[in-house]
Protein backbone atom coordinates (compact mmCIF):
# COMPACT_ATOMS: atom_id res chain seq x y z
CA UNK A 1 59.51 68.54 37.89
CA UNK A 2 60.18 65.33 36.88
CA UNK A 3 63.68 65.98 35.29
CA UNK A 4 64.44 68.27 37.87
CA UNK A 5 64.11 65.24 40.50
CA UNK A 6 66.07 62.82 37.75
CA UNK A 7 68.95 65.22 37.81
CA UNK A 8 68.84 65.99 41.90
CA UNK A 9 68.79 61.80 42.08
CA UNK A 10 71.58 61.98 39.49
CA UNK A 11 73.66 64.29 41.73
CA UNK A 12 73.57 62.31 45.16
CA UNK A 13 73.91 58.92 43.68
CA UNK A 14 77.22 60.10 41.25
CA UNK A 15 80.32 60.77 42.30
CA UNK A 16 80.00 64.37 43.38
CA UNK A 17 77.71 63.46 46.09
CA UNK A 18 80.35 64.02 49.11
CA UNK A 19 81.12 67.94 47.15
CA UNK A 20 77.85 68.78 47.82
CA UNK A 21 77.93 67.37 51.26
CA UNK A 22 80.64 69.86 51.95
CA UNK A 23 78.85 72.19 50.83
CA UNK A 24 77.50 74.13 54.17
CA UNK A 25 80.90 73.65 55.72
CA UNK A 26 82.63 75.80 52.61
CA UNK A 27 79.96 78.42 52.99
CA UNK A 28 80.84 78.75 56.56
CA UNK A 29 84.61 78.86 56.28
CA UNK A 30 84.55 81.74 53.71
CA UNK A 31 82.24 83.90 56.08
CA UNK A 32 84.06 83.51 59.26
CA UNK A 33 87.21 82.61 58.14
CA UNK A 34 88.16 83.34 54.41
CA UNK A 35 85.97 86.92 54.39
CA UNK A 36 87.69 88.24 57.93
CA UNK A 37 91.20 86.78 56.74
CA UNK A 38 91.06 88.81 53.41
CA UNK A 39 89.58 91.96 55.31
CA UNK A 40 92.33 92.18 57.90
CA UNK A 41 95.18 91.70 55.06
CA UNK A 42 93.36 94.33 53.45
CA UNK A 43 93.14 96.43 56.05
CA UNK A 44 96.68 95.92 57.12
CA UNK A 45 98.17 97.89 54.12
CA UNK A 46 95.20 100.88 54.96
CA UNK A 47 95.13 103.92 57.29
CA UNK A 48 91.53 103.39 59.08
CA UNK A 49 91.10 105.68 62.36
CA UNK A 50 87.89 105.56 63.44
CA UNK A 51 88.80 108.88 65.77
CA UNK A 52 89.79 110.95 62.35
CA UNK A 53 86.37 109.58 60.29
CA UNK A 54 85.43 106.42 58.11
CA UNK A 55 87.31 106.40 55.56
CA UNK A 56 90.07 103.66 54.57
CA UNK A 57 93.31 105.13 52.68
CA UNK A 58 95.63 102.92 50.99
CA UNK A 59 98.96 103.32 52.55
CA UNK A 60 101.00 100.00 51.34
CA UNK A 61 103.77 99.12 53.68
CA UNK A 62 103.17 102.27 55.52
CA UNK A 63 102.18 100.30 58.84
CA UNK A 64 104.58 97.76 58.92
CA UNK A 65 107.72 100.21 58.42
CA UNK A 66 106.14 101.91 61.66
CA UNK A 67 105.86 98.32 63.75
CA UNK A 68 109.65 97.91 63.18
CA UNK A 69 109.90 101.34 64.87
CA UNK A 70 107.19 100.92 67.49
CA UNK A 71 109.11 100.46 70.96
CA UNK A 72 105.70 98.69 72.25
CA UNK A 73 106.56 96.06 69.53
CA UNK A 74 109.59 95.14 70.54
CA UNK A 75 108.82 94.75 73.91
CA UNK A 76 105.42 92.56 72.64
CA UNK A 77 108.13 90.46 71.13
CA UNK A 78 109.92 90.15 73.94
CA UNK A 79 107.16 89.02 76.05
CA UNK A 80 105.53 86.91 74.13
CA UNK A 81 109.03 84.66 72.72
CA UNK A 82 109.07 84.19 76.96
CA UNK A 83 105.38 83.45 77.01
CA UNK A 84 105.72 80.73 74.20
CA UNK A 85 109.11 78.69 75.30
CA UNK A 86 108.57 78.59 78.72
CA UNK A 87 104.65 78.23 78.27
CA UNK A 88 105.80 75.53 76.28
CA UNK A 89 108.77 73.71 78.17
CA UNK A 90 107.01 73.55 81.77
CA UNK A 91 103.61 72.13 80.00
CA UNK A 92 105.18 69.32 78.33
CA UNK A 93 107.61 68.77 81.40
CA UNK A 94 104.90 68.61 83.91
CA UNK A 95 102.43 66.86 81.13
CA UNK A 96 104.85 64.04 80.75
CA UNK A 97 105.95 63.89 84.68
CA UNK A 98 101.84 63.28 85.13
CA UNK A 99 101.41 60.90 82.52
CA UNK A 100 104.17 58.73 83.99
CA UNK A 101 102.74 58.44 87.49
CA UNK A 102 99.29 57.80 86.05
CA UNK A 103 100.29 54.98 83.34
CA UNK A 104 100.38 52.92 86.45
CA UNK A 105 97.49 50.46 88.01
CA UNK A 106 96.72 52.08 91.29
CA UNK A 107 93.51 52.68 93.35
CA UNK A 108 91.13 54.92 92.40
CA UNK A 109 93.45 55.61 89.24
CA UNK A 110 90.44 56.92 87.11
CA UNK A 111 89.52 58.93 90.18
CA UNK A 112 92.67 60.61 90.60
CA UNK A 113 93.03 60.71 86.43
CA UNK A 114 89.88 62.94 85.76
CA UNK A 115 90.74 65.26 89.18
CA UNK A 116 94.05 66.13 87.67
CA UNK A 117 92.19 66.73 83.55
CA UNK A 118 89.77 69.13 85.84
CA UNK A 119 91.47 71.84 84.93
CA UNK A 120 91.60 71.82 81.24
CA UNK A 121 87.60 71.91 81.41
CA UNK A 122 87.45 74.81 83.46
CA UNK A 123 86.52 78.19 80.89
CA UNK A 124 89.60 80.59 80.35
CA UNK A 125 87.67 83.66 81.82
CA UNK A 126 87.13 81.63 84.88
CA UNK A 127 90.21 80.50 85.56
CA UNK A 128 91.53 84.55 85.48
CA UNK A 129 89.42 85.63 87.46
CA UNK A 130 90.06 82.83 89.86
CA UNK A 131 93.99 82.65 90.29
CA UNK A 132 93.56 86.68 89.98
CA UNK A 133 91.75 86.80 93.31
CA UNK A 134 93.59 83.72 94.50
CA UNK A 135 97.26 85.36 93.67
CA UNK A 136 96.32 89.15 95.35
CA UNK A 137 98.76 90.59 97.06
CA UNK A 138 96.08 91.38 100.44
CA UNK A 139 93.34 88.75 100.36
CA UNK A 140 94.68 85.58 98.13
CA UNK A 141 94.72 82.51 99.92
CA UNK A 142 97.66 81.42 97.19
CA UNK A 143 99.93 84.33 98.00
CA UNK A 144 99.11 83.42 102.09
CA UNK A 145 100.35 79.84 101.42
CA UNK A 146 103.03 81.00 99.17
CA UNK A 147 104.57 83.08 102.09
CA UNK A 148 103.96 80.38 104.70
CA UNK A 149 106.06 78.41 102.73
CA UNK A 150 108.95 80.33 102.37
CA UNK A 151 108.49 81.61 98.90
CA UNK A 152 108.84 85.69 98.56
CA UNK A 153 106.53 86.91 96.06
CA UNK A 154 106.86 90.31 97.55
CA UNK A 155 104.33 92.64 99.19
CA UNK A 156 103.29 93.79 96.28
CA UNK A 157 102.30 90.97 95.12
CA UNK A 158 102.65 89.50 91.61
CA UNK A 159 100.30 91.64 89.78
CA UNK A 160 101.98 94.47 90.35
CA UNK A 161 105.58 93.41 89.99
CA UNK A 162 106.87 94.51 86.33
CA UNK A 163 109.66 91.38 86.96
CA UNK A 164 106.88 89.05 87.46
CA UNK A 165 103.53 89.12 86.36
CA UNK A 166 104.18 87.90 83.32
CA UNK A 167 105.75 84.60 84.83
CA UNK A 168 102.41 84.35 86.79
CA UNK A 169 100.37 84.26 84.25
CA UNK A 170 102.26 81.21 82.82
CA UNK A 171 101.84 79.80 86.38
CA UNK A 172 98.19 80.00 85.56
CA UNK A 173 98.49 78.40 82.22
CA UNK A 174 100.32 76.06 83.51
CA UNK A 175 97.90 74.78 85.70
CA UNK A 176 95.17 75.07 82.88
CA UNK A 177 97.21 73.16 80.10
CA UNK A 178 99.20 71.08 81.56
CA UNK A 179 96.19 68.33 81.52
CA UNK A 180 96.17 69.15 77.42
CA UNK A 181 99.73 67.04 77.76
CA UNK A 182 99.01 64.83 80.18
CA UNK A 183 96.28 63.48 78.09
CA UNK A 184 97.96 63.07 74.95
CA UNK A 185 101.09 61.30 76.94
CA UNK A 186 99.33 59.20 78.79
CA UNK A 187 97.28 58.08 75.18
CA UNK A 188 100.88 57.29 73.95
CA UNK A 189 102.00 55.44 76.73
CA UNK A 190 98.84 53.17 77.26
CA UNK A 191 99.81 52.07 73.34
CA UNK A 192 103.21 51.34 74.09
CA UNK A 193 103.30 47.16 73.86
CA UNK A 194 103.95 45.54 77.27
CA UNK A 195 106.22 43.04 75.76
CA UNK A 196 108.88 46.05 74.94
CA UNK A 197 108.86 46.64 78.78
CA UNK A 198 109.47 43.14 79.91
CA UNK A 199 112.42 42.35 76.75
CA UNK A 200 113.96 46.07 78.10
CA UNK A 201 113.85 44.60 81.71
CA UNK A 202 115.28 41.39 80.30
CA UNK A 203 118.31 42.85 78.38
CA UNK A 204 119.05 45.44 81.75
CA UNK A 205 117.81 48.46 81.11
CA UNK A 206 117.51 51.26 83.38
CA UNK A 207 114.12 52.70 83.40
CA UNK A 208 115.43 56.07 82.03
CA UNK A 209 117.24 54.30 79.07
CA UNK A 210 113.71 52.63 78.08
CA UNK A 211 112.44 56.25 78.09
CA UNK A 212 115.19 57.72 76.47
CA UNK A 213 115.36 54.90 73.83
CA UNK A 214 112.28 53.30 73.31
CA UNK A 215 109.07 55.63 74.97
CA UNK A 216 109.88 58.80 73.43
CA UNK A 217 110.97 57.94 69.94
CA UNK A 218 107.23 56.00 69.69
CA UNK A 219 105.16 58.60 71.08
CA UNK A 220 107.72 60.92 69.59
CA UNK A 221 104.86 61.92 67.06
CA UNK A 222 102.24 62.77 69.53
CA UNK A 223 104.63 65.29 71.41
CA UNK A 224 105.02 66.60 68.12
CA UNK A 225 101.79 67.53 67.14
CA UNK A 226 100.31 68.73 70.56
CA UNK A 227 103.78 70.90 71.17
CA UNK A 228 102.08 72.60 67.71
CA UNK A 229 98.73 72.85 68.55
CA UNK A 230 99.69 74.42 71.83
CA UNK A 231 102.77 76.48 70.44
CA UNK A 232 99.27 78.28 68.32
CA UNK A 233 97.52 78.64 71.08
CA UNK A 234 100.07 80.75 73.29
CA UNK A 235 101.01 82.89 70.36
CA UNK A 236 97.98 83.60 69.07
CA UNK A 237 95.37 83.46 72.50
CA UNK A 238 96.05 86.11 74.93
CA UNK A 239 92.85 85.21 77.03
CA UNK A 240 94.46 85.34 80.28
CA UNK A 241 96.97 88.10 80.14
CA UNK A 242 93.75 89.97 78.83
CA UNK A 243 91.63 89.44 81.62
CA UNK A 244 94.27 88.89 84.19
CA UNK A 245 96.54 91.98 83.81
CA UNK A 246 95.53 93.83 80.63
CA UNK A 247 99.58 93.75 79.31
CA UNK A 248 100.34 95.61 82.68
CA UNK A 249 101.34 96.79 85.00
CA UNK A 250 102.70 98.99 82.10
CA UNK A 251 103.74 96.68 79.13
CA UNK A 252 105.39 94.40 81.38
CA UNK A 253 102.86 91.24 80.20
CA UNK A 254 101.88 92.64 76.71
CA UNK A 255 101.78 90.24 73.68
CA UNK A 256 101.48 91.16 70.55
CA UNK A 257 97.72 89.87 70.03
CA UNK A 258 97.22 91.91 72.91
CA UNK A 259 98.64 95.10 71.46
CA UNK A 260 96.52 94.68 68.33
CA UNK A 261 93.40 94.04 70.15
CA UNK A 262 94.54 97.18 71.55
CA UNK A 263 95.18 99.11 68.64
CA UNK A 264 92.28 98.03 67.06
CA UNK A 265 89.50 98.19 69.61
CA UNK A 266 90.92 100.36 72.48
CA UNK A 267 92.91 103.18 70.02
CA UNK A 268 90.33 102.58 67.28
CA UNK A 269 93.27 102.13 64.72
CA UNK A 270 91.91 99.63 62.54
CA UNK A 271 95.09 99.86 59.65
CA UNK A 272 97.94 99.47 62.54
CA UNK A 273 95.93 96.67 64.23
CA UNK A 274 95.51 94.38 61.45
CA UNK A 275 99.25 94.92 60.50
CA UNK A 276 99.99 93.73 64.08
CA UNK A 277 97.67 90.50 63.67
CA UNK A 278 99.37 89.81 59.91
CA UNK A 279 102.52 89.90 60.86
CA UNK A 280 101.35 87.47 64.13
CA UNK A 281 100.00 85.17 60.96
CA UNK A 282 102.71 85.30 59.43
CA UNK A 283 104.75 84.32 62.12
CA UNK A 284 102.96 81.44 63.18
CA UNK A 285 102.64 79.78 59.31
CA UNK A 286 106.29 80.74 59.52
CA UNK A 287 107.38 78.77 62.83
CA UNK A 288 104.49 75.53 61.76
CA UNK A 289 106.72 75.16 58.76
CA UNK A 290 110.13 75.09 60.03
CA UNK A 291 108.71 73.01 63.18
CA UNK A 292 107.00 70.65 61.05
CA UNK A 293 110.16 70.56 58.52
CA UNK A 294 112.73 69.74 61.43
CA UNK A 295 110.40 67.41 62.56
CA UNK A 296 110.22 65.26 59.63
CA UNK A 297 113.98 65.73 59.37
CA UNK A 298 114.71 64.13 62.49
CA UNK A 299 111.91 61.29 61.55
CA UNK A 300 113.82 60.83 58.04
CA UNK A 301 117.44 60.25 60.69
């Protein structure tokens, strides 16, 4: 017992001490992360229909040569390619308009500063189920206020407009992520020295030339890496279209982790599924490195 406890004291006073710290945290990443990665990749070159019996056949590139033929695919592609630039060009627009007016001293500032975040806190299945009812054609108060304004969403409302439910749904994740910007602009601005302002003021600049020049090369970084983190995010978390329109009406909102979740747990196709979700991986690894590559071109300039 003795030598036992000499060689445990041993252990946490050497060097290895913070290995075995990390311990539980490796043991939890190979579960639910390494284990589920290396059965989907697995299954993704395998024929597994649950509707035709149990077993799993090795069928290589079988799957993927039928994806590049799958018209449902293509028009997953389609959608979500719109889903991720404009998802991604209105967030940081109206992120960055926010930020601006709230990097000022005002009344109430704070106040007004967590109402606006509010959003971002609120759970993804409640905000569907929310701006679902909210955006109905017959009884949503949006779609009344929408029309007293002027704007035509049309009598059938958006949900069941091929043209544009899928541009709704960004609506809605607008209004949920925007704050996710806001946040990490207004964290950037708050840093920027004061002294830059008053020598810009003092050498005549315009107040969009100090933004141009001088605010977004600093926080130039921080729009870098939560563009990334939220570029992920759309690709690979169709919460909303999920619960708000199911990829309908027809496959006018479908994204492709929508069409493997369907494949997988709707058609019971197991092999076709997990192709879907590899080639989604692969994909997003793809864009991070040529995003994160021009990036620290540009940086290098």
């Amino acid at each position: 017992m003795r030598a036992t406890a000499r060689r445990v004291g041993r252990v946490l006073e050497g060097p290895n001490f913070p290995w075995v710290l990390l311990v539980p945290s490796l043991v939890l990443v190979l579960i639910f992360i390494a284990y589920p990665l290396y059965r989907g990749i697995i299954l993704s070159f395998s024929r597994n229909r649950l509707l035709e019996g149990p077993e799993t056949t090795f069928v290589g590139l079988e799957n993927f040569r039928y994806m590049l033929q799958d018209p449902q695919v293509f028009i997953a592609t389609k959608n979500t390619l719109i889903y991720l630039v404009v998802g991604l060009i209105t967030q940081i627009t109206l992120g960055m308009a926010a930020a601006l007016l709230l990097n000022k001293p005002r009344r109430f500032i704070m106040l007004i500063r967590l109402i606006v975040i509010l959003p971002w806190f609120v759970p993804p299945v409640t905000t569907a189920y929310m701006w679902r009812f909210m955006l109905d054609a017959d009884f949503g108060i949006a779609t009344k206020l929408a029309t007293y304004v002027g704007i035509d969403i049309g009598g059938a409302g958006l949900w069941a407009d091929p043209s544009k439910t899928l541009y709704g749904i960004l609506f809605v994740e607008l209004w949920r992520s925007f704050p996710f910007f806001m946040l990490f602009f207004l964290a950037g601005l708050q840093g920027i020295p004061s002294e830059l302002r008053d020598s810009a003021a003092v050498d005549g600049a315009s107040s969009f030339q100090f933004f141009r020049h001088v605010t977004i090369p600093l926080i130039a970084p921080i729009i870098f890496i939560s563009s990334l983190l939220e570029a992920i995010k759309l690709i690979n978390s169709p919460t909303l279209v999920l619960l708000m329109t199911s990829g309908g009406p027809g496959d006018a909102s479908l994204v492709l982790p929508l069409l493997a979740f369907r494949q997988a747990f709707q058609a019971f196709d197991f092999g076709y599924g997990s192709s879907i979700s590899v080639a989604v991986l692969i994909s997003i690894a793809g864009f991070a490195i040529v995003y994160i590559r021009a990036a620290g071109y540009r940086k290098e300039e």
